[in-house]
Protein backbone atom coordinates (compact mmCIF):
# COMPACT_ATOMS: atom_id res chain seq x y z
CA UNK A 1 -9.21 17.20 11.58
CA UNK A 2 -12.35 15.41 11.51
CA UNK A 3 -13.51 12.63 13.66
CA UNK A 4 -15.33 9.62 13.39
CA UNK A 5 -16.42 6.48 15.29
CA UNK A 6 -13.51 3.50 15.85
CA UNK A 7 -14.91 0.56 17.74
CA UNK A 8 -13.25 -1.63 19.89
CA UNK A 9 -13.54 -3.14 24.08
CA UNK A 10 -10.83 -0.65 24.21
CA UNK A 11 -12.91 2.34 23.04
CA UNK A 12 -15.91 2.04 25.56
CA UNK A 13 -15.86 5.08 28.40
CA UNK A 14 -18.84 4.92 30.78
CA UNK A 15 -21.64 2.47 30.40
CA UNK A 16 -23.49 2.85 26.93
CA UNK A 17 -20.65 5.18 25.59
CA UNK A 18 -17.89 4.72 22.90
CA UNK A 19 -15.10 7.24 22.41
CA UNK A 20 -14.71 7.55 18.61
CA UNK A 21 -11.13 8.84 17.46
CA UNK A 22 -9.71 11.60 14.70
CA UNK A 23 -8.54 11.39 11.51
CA UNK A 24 -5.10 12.09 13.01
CA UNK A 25 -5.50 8.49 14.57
CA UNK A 26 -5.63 6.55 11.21
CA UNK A 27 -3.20 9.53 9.71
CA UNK A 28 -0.35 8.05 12.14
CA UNK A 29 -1.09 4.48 12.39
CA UNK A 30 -1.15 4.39 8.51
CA UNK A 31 1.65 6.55 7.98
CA UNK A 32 4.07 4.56 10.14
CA UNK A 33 2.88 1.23 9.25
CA UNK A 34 3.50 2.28 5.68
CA UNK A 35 7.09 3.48 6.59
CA UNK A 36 7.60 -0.04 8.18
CA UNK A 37 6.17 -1.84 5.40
CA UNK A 38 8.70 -0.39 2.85
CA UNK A 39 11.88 -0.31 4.89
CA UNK A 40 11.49 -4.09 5.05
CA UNK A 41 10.42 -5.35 1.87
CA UNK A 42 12.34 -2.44 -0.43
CA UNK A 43 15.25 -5.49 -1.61
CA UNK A 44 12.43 -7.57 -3.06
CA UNK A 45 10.56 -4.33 -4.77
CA UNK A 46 14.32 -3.47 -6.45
CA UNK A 47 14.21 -6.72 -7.83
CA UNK A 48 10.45 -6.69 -8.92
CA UNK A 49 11.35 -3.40 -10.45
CA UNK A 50 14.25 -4.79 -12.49
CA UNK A 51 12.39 -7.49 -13.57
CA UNK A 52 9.50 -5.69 -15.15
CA UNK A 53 11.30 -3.37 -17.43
CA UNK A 54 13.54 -6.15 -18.72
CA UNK A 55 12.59 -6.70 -22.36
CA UNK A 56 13.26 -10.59 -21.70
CA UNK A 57 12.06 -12.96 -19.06
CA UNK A 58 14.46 -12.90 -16.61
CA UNK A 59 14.13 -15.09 -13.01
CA UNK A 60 14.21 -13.48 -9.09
CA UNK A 61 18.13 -15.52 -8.65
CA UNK A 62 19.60 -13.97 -11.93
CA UNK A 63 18.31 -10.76 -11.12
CA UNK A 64 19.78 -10.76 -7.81
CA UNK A 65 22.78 -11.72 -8.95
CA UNK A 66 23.12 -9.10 -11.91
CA UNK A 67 21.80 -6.55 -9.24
CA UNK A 68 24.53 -7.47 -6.67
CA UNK A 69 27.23 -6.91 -9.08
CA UNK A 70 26.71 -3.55 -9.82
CA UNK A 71 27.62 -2.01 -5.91
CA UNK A 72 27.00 -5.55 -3.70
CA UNK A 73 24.03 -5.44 -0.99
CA UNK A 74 23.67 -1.14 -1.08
CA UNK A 75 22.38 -1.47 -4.66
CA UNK A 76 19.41 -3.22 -3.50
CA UNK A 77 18.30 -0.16 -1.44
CA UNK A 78 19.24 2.29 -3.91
CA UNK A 79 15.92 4.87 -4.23
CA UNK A 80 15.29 4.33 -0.48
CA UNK A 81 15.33 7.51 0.27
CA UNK A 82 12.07 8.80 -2.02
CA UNK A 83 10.65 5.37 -1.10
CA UNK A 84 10.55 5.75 2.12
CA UNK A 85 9.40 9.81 2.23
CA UNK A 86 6.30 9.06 0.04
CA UNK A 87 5.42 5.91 2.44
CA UNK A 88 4.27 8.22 5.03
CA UNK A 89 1.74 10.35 3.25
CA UNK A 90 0.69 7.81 0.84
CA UNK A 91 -0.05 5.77 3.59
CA UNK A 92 -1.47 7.88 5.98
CA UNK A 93 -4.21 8.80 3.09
CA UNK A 94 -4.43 5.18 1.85
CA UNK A 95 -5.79 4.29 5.62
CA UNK A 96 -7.49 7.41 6.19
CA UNK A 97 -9.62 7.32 2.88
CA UNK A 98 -10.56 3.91 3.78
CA UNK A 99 -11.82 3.77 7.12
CA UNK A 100 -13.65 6.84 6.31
CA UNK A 101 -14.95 5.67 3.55
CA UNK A 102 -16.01 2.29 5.25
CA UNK A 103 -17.80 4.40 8.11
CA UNK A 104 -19.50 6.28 5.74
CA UNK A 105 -20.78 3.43 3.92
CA UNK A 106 -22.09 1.68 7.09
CA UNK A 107 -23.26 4.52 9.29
CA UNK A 108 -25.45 2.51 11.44
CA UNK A 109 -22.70 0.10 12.26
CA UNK A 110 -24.06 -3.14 11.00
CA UNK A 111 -22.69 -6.00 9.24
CA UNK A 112 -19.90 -4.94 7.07
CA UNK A 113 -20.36 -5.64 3.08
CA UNK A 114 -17.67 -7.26 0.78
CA UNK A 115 -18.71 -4.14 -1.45
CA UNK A 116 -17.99 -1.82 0.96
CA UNK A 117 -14.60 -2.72 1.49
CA UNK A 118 -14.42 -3.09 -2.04
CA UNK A 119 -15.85 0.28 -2.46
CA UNK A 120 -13.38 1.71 0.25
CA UNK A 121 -10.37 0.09 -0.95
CA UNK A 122 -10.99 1.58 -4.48
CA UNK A 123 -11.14 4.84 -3.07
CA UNK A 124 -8.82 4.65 -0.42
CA UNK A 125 -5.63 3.96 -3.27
CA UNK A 126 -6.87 7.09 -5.46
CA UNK A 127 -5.71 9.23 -2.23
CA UNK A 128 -2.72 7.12 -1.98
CA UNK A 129 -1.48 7.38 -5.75
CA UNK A 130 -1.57 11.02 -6.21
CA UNK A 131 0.86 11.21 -2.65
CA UNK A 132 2.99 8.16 -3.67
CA UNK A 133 3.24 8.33 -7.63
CA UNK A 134 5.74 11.19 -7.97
CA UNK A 135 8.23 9.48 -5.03
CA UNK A 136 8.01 5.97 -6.97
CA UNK A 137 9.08 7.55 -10.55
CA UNK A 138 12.11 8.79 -8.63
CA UNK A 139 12.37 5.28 -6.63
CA UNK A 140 12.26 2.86 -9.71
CA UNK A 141 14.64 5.46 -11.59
CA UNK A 142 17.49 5.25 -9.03
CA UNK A 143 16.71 1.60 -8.78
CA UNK A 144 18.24 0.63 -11.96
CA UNK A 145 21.28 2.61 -12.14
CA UNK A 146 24.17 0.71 -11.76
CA UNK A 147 25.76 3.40 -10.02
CA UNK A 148 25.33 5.67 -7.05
CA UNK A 149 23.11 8.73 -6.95
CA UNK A 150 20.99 10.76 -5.01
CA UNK A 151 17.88 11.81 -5.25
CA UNK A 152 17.81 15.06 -5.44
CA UNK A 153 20.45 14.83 -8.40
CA UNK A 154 18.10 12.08 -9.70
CA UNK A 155 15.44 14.65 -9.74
CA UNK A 156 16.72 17.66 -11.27
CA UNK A 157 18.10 14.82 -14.19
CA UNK A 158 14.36 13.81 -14.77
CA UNK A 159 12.73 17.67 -14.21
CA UNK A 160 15.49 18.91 -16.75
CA UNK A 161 14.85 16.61 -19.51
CA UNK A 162 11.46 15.08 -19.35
CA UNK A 163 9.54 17.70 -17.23
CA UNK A 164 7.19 18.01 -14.32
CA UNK A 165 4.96 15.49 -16.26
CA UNK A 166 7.32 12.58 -15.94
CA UNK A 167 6.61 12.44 -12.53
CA UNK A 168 2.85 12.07 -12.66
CA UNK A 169 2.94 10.08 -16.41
CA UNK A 170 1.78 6.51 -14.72
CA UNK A 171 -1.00 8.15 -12.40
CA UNK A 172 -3.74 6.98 -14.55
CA UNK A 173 -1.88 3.54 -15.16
CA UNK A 174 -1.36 3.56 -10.95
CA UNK A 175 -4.84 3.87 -10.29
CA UNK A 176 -6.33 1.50 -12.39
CA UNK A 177 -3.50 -0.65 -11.45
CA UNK A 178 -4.39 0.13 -7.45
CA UNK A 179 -8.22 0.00 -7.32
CA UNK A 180 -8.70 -3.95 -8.40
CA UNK A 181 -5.55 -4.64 -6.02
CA UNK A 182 -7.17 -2.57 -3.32
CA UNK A 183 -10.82 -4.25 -3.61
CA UNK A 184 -9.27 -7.23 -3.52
CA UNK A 185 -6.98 -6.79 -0.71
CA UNK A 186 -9.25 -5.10 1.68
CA UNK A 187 -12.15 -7.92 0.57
CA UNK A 188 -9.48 -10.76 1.53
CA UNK A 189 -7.94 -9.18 4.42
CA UNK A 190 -11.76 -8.56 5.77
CA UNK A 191 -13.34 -12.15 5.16
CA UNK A 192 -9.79 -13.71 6.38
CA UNK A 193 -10.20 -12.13 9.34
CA UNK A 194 -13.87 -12.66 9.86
CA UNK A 195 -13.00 -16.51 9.12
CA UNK A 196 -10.40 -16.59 11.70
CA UNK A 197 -12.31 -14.48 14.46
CA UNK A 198 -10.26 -11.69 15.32
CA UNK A 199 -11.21 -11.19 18.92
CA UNK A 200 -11.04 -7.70 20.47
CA UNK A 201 -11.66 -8.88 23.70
CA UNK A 202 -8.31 -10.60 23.08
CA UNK A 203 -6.53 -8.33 20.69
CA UNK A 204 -2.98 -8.77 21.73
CA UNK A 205 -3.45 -12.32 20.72
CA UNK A 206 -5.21 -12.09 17.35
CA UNK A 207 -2.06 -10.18 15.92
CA UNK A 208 -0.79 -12.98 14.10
CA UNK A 209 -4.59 -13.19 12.42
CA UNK A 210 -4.02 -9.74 10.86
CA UNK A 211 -0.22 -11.22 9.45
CA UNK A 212 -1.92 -14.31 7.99
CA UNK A 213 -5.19 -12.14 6.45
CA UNK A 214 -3.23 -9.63 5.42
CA UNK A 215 -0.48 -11.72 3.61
CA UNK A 216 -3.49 -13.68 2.16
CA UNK A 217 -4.67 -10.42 0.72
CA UNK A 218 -1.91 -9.13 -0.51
CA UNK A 219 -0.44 -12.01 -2.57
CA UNK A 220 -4.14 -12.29 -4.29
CA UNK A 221 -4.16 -8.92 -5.27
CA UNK A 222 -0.94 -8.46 -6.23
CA UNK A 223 -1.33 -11.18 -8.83
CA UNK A 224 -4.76 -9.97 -10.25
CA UNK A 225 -3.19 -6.13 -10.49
CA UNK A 226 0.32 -7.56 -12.27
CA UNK A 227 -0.72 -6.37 -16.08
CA UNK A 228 -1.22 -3.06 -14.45
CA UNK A 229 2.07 -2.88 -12.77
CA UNK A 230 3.97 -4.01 -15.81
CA UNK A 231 3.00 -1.10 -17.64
CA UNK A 232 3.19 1.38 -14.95
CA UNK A 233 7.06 0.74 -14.44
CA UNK A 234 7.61 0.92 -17.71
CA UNK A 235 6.06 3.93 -17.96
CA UNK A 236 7.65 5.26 -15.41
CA UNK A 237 11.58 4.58 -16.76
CA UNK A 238 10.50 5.89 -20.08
CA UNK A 239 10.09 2.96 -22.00
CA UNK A 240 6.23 3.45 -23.03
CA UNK A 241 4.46 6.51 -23.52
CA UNK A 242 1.17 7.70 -21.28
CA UNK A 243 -1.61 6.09 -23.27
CA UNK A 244 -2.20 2.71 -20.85
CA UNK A 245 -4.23 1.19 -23.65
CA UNK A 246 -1.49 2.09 -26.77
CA UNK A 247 1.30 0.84 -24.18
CA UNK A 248 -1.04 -2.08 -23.35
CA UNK A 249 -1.69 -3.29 -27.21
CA UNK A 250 2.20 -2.10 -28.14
CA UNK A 251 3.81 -4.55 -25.28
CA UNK A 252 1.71 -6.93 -26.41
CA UNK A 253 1.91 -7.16 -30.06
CA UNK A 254 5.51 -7.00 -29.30
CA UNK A 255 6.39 -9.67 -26.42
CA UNK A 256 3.21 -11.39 -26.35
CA UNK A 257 0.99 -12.04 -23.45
CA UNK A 258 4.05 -13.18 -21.41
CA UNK A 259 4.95 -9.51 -20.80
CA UNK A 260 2.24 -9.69 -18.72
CA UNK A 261 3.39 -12.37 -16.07
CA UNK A 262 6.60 -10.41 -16.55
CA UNK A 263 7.61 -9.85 -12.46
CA UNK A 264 4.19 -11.49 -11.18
CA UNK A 265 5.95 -14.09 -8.54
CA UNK A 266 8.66 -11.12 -7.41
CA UNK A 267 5.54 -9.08 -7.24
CA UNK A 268 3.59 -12.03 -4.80
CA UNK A 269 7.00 -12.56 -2.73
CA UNK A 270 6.51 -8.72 -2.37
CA UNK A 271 3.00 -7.95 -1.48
CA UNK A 272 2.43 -11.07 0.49
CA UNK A 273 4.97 -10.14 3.16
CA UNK A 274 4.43 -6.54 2.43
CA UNK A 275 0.66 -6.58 3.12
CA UNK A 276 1.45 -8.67 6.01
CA UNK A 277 3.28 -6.45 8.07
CA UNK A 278 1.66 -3.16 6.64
CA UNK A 279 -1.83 -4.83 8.32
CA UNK A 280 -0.32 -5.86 11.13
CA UNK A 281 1.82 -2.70 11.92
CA UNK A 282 -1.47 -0.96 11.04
CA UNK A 283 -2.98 -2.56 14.00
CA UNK A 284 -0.44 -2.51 16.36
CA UNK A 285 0.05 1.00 16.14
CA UNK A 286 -3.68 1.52 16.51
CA UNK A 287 -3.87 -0.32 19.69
CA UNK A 288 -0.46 1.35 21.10
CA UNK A 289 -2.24 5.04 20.25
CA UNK A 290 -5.87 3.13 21.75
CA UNK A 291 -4.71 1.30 24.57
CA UNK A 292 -2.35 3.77 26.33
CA UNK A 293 -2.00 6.97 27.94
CA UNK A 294 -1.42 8.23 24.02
CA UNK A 295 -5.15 7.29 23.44
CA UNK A 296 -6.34 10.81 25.57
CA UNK A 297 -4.25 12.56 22.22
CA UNK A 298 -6.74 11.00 19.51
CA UNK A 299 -10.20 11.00 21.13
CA UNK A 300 -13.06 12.98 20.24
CA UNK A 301 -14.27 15.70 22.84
CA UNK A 302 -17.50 13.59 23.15
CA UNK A 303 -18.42 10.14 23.11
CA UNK A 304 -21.19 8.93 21.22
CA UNK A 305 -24.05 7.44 23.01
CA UNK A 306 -24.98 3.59 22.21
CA UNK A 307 -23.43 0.48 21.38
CA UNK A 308 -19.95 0.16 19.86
CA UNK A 309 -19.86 -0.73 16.09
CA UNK A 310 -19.81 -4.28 14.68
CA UNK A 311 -15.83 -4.30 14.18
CA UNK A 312 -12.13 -3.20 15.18
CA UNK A 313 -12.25 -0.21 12.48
């Protein structure tokens, strides 16, 4: 794989060097932290998930409680399985796509933009979708059954009566749901961080800065992106066809504007937390792979000459 520049203290070899790192770096750290991400927070995505394709408003506490009735705590994690084996690749290309992106954007290294991590958060969730989109159709879909089933049976039910395309039938709705939560995300997450001066000379104590810039981040653009999501789950059960803007105008001449909000604090509860520890498992996995013997595994042949880059990524 490629390689390209990472900054950091951590990064600098002999004097007026700094290693840069390969793709494989950001493939890993993304990858995992994308696998921790959704092992912790899948309860509260079960929940969002119920409440977006009910055709009623319908609150977090009965939710749960209709949810635990039909198989106790297990039904909560039921589509864990294809959850958690699209987290990895989705991941690993969500932070991949962006910090190449971002380097490419800023090749001399100077000040960051908030359009470039705009920019690189918009194109950093097209890579992600087309990974994660076909593992979430099989998620949400085992998510509300009220019974037991695997995955595999799950998809052989969906291949056999709707086709390959059901699978990929919210892609379009995914990434225009993904690119304004993405550019704001990455925008929040970056100026948060500036604002509470994430020190790399201190890294191991500026961990908690990534949790609080990252929740910050992700609660913000999980609200903005809510419309989006609303239609993309339904889409994805089969309950509106693969026209976003007929499925749009259809919802809404038939439940009003409140379809909208349908799921939008579930969805904050989720991608507050979610973006939290995704960000901050992101990091810490970065400086594990950076900062120890592993780091000899990710580094570039050469180092490039000259002063480190402006920031962390």
């Amino acid at each position: 794989m490629g390689g390209h520049q990472h900054g950091g203290k951590e990064d600098e070899g002999q004097e007026g060097e700094t290693w840069g790192y390969t793709n494989s770096y950001y493939l890993i750290s993304g990858g995992l932290a994308g696998m921790m991400e959704h092992a912790m927070m899948f309860p509260v995505d079960t929940l969002k998930t119920r409440m977006q394709a009910a055709s009623s408003s319908t609150g977090i506490k009965a939710t749960f409680k209709a949810t635990m009735s039909h198989g106790g705590p297990f039904a909560l994690y039921r589509g864990v399985v294809p959850g958690m084996c699209g987290a990895f690749p989705s991941h690993a290309a969500y932070f991949a796509v962006y910090e190449n992106v971002k380097m490419a954007l800023n090749p001399n290294g100077k000040e960051e933009t908030l359009t470039q991590y705009a920019a690189a958060g918009a194109c950093a969730t097209i890579g992600h979708d087309l990974f994660h989109t076909p593992f979430d159709v099989l998620k949400q879909r085992l998510q509300m059954m009220n019974h037991n089933a695997s995955a595999v049976s799950t998809a052989k039910h969906v291949l056999g009566r709707e086709g390959l395309r059901a699978l990929f039938i919210s892609v379009p709705t995914t990434i225009c749901m993904n690119v304004p939560f993405a550019a704001v995300h990455f925008t929040t997450y970056e100026t948060i961080k500036k604002l509470l001066g994430v020190s790399e000379e201190e890294l191991e104590s500026s961990f908690w800065k990534y949790t609080v810039a990252g929740g910050a981040g992700g609660a913000l653009g999980g609200m903005v992106s809510n419309p989006f999501d609303v239609i993309k789950t339904r889409q994805q059960l089969g309950l509106a066809g693969p026209n976003f803007l007929r499925a749009f105008i259809e919802g809404y001449k038939q439940e009003g504007a409140i379809m909208f909000t349908r799921g939008v604090r579930a969805r904050v509860l989720y991608f507050a937390p979610s973006a939290a520890i995704a960000m901050t498992s992101y990091e810490v996995v970065k400086w594990v792979l950076s900062a120890t013997h592993f780091a000899s595994l990710f580094r570039t042949n050469t180092p490039r000459s000259g002063p480190p880059p402006a920031h962390l990524h």
